[in-house]
Protein backbone atom coordinates (compact mmCIF):
# COMPACT_ATOMS: atom_id res chain seq x y z
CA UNK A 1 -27.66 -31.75 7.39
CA UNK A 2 -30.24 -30.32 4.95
CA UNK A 3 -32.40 -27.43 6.18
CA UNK A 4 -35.61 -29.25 6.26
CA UNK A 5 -33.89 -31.77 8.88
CA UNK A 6 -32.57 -28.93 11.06
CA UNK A 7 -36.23 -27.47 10.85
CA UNK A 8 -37.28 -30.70 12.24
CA UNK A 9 -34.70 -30.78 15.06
CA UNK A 10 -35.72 -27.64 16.49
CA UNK A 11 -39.39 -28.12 16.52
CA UNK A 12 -38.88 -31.54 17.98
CA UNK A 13 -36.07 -29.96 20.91
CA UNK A 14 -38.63 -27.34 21.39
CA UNK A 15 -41.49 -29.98 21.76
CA UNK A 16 -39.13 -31.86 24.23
CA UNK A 17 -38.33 -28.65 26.01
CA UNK A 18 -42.11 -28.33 26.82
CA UNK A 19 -42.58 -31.16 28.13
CA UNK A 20 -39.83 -30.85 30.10
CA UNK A 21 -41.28 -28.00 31.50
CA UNK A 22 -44.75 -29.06 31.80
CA UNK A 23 -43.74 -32.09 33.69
CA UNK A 24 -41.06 -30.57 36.00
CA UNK A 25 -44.53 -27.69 36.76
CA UNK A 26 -47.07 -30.93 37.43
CA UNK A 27 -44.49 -32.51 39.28
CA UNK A 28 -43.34 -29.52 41.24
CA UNK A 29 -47.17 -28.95 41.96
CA UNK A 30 -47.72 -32.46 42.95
CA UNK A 31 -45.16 -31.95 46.12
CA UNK A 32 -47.50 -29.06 47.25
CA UNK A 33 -50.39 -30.56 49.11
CA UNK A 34 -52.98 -28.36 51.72
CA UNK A 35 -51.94 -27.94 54.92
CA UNK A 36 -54.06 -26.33 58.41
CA UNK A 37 -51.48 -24.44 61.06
CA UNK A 38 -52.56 -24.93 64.14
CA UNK A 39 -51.42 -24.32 67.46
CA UNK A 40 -49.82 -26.79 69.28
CA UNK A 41 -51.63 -27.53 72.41
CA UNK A 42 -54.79 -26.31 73.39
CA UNK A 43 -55.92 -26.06 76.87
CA UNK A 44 -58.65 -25.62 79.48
CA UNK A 45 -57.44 -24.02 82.38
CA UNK A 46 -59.84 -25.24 85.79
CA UNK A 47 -58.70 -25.20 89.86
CA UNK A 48 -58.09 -28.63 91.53
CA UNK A 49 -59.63 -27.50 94.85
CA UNK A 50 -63.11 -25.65 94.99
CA UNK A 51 -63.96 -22.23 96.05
CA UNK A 52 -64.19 -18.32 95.40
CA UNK A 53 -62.30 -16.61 92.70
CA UNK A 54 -60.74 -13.94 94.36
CA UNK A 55 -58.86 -12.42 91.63
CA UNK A 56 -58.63 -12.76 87.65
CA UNK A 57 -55.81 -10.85 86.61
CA UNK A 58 -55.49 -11.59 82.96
CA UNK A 59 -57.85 -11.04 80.28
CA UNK A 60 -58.44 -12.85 76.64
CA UNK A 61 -55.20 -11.89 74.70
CA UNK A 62 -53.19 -11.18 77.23
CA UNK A 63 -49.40 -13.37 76.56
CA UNK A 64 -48.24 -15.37 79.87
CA UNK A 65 -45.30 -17.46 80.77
CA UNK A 66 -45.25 -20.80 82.43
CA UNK A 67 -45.83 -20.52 85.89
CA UNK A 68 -47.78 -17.32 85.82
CA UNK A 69 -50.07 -16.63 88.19
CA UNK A 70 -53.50 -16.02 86.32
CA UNK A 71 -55.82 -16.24 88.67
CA UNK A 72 -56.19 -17.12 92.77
CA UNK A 73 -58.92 -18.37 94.82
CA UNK A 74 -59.59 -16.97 97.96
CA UNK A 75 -56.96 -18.34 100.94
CA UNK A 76 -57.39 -16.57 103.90
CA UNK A 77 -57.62 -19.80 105.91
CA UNK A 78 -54.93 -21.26 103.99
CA UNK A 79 -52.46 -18.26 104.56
CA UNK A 80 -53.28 -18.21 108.00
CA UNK A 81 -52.55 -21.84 108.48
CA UNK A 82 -49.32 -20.95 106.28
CA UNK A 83 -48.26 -18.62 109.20
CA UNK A 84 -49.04 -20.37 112.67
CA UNK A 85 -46.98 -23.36 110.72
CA UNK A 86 -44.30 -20.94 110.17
CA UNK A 87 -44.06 -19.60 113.30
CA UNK A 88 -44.04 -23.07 114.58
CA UNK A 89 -41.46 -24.66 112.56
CA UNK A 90 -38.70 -21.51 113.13
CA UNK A 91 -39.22 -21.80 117.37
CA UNK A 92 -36.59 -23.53 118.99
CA UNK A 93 -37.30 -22.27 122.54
CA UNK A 94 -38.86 -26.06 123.38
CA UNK A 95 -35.49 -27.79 122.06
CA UNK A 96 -33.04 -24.94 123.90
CA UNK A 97 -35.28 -25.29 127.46
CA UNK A 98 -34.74 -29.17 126.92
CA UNK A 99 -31.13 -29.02 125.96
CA UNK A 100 -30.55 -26.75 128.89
CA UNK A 101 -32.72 -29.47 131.35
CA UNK A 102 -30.31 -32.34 130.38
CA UNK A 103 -27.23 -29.77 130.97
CA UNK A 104 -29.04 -29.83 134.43
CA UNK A 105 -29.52 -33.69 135.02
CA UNK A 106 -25.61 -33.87 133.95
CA UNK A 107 -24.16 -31.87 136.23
CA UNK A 108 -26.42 -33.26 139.09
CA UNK A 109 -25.36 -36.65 138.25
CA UNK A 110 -21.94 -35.98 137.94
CA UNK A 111 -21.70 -34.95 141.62
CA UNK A 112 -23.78 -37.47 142.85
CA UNK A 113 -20.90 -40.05 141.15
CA UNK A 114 -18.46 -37.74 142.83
CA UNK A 115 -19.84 -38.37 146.42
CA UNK A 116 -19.10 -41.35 148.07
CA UNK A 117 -21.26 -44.29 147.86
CA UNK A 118 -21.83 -43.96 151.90
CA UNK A 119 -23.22 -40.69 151.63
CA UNK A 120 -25.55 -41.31 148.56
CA UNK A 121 -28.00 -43.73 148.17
CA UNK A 122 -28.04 -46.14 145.72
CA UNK A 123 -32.01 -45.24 145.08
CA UNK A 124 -31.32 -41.47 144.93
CA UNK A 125 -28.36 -42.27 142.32
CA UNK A 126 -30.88 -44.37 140.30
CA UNK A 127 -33.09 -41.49 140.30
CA UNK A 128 -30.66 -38.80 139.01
CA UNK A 129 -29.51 -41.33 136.04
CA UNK A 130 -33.00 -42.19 135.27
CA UNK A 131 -34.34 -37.83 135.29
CA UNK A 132 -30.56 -38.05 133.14
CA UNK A 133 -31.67 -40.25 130.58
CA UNK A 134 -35.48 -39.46 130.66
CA UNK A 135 -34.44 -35.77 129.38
CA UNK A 136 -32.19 -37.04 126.53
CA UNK A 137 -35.02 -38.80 125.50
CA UNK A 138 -37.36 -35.73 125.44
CA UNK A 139 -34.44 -33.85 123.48
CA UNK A 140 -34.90 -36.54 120.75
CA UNK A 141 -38.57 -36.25 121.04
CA UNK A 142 -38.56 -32.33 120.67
CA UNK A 143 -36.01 -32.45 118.01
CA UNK A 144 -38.80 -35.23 115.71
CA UNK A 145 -41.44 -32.10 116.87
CA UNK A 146 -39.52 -29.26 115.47
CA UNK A 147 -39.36 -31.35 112.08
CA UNK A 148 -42.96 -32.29 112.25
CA UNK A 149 -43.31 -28.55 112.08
CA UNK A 150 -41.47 -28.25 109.25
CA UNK A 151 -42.97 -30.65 107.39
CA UNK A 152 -46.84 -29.33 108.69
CA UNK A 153 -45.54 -25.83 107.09
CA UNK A 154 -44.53 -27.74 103.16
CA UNK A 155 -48.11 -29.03 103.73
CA UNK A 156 -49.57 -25.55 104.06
CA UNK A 157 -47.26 -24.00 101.95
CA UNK A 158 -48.49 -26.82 99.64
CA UNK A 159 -52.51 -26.01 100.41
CA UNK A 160 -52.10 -22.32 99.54
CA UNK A 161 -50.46 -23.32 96.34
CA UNK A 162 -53.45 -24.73 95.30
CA UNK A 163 -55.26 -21.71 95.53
CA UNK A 164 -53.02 -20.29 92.72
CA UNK A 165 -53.95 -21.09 89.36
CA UNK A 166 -50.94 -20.39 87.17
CA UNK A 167 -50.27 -20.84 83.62
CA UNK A 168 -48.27 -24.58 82.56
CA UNK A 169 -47.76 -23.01 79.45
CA UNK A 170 -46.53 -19.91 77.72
CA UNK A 171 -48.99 -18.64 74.98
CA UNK A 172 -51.43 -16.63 74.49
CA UNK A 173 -55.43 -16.41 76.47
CA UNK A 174 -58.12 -16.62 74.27
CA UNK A 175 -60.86 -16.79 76.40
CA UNK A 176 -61.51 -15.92 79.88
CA UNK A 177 -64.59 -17.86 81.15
CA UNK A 178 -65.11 -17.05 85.04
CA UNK A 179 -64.65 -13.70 86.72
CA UNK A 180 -64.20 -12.77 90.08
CA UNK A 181 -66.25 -13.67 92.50
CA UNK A 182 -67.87 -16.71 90.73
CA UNK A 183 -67.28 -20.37 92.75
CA UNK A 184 -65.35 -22.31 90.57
CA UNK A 185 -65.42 -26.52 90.89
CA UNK A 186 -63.10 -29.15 90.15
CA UNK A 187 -64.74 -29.51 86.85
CA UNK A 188 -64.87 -25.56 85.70
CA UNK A 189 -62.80 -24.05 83.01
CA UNK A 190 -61.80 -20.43 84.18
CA UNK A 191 -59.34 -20.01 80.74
CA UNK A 192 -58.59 -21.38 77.45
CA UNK A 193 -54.91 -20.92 76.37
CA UNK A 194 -53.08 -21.81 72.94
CA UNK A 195 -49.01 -22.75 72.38
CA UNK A 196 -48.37 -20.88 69.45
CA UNK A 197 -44.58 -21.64 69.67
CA UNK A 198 -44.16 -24.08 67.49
CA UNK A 199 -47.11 -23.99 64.97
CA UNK A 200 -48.08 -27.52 63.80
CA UNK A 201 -48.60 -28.02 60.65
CA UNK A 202 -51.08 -31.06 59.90
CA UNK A 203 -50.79 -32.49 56.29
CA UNK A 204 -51.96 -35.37 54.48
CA UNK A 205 -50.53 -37.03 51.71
CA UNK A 206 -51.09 -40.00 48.95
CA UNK A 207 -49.44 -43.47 50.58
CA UNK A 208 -47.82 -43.50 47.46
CA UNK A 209 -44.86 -40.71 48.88
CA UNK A 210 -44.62 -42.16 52.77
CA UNK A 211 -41.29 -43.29 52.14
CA UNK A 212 -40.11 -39.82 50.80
CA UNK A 213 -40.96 -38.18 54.25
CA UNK A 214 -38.78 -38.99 57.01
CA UNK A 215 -38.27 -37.21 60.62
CA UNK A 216 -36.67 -34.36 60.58
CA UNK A 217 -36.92 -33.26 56.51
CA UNK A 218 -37.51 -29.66 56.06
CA UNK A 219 -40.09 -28.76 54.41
CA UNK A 220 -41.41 -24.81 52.60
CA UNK A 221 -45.27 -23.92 54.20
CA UNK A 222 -46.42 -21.28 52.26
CA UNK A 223 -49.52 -19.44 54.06
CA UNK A 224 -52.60 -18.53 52.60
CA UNK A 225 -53.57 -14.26 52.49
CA UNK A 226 -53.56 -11.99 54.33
CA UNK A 227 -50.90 -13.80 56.30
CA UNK A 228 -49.16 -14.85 53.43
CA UNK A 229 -45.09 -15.45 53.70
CA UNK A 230 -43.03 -18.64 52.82
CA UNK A 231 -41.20 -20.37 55.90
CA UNK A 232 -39.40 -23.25 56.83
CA UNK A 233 -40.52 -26.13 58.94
CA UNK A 234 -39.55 -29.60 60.02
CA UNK A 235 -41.23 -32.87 59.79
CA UNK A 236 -42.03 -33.91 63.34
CA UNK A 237 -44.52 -36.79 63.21
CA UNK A 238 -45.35 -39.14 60.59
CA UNK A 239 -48.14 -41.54 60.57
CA UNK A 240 -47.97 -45.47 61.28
CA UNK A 241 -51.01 -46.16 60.08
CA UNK A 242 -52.75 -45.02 56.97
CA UNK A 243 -56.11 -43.88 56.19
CA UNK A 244 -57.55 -46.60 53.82
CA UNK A 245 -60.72 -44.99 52.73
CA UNK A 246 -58.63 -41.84 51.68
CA UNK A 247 -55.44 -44.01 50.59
CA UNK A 248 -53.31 -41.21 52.77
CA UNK A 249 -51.26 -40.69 55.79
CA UNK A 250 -51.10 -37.59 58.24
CA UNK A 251 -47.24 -36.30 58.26
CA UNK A 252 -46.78 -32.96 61.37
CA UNK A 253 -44.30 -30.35 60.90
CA UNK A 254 -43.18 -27.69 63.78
CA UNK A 255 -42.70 -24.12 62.63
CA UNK A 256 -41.11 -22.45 65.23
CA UNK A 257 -42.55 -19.12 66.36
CA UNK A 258 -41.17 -17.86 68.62
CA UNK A 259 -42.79 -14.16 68.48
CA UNK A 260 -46.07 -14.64 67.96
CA UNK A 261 -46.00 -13.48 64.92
CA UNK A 262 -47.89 -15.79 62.63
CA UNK A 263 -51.34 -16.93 64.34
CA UNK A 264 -52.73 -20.34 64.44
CA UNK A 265 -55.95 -21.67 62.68
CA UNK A 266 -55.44 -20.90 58.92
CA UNK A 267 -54.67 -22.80 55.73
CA UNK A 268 -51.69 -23.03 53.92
CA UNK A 269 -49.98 -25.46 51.35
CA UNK A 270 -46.42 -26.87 52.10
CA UNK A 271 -44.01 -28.48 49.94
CA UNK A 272 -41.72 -31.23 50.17
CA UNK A 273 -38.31 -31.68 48.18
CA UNK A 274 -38.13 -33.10 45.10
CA UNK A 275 -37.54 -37.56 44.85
CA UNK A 276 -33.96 -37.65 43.36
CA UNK A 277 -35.61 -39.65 40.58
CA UNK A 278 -39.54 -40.96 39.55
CA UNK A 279 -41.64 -41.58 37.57
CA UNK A 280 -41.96 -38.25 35.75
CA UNK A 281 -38.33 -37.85 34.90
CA UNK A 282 -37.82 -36.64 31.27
CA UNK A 283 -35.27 -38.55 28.74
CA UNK A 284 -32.83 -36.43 26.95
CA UNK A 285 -33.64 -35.71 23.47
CA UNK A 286 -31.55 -37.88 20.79
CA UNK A 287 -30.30 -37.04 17.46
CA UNK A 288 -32.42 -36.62 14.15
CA UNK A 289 -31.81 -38.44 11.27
């Protein structure tokens, strides 16, 4: 090989290697599209029964936990019906006095059918087995009672819930709109929370790659400053439907965190793994003659 030819092989293998690098860069950038974080639900807090706020003990920031109590109406009427239900659903002194009646009518009839029938009547005999049988009944009827009582006490139990707002999430207030004191209605918002664990991340991208996204890939979301970091999420939803003016699709992907750390409502750009093969794939340089 003369030296002019090997010349000529190097600057074409270093041409070659250029490209190779400038493609594998576009294409590398071309599977980094904008992305928004955003929290995944976002909710307005209200009361399903109307009345007084009696207390608001949580304030814009504060972190809660599902089923925290966050705020409670006033229920003075409703605890009080909470306690004369109690009271009546634990007494058993009407089933015990009844109980003790048909111990009573028992042992009355059981001497009557001891006597001889010359002695007793038949009427008076009919009339201890009826007072017999009439106080079995009431048992039965005391007995349905005591468990009306217990089910009037769930019901009040159930009233007074209602007067407790509590959290269905856990996540973070961001805005307290009622105080104490103020009458809140079925249609009020008293708080606004956020789920910040997972993040969703909302992308779009050209219809051209919805078959290289599928459930579950993981993906890279790098965050824009001053949050800045690189973190791993996975592809949760991916559109049915495309966008035709935009010739795009929506794809979600669930970052998990599970401190709080990172906060919702900021850009970010996330990239997806490379297609095994397409169409900017370089060929291998040949041989120069």
């Amino acid at each position: 090989m003369t030296f002019q030819a090997g010349m000529r092989r190097a600057r074409i293998c270093a041409a070659l290697a250029a490209l190779c690098l400038c493609a594998s860069a576009a294409r590398a950038e071309a599977t980094r599209v904008d992305c928004v974080v955003e929290p995944a639900q976002k909710l307005k807090i209200g009361s399903a029964t109307l009345g007084i706020l009696k207390s608001v003990p949580v304030n814009r920031g504060a972190t809660v936990k599902a089923g925290d109590i966050i705020a409670r109406l006033d229920s003075s009427v409703e605890e009080a019906n909470v306690a004369l239900s109690r009271a009546q659903s634990e007494s058993t002194a009407s089933i015990e006095a009844q109980q003790t009646r048909i111990e009573l009518y028992k042992r009355r009839l059981d001497r009557q059918n001891q006597l001889s029938k010359g002695i007793v009547t038949q009427e008076k005999l009919d009339q201890v087995e009826a007072d017999y049988e009439i106080g079995r009944r009431d048992l039965q009827t005391e007995i349905l009672k005591h468990k009306l009582a217990g089910i009037e006490l769930q019901r009040a139990e159930a009233q007074l819930e209602l007067r407790m707002i509590r959290s269905p999430i856990r996540g973070i207030v961001t805005e307290r709109l009622m105080s104490a004191g103020e009458f809140v209605r079925q249609d009020s918002a008293i708080f606004t929370l956020v789920q910040l664990d997972p993040l969703y991340v909302e992308a779009y991208l050209p219809v051209s790659r919805w078959k290289e996204v599928a459930l579950g890939m993981p993906a890279t979301v790098e965050l824009d400053q001053p949050i800045g970091g690189t973190y791993v999420a996975k592809v949760s939803v991916v559109d049915q439907v495309f966008d035709a003016a935009s010739g795009t699709f929506g794809v979600r992907l669930e970052l998990p965190n599970p401190d709080f750390k990172l906060p919702g409502g900021q850009r970010c750009k996330v990239a997806f793994p490379l297609a095994a093969a397409g169409p900017l794939a370089t060929a291998q340089p040949s041989e120069a003659r």
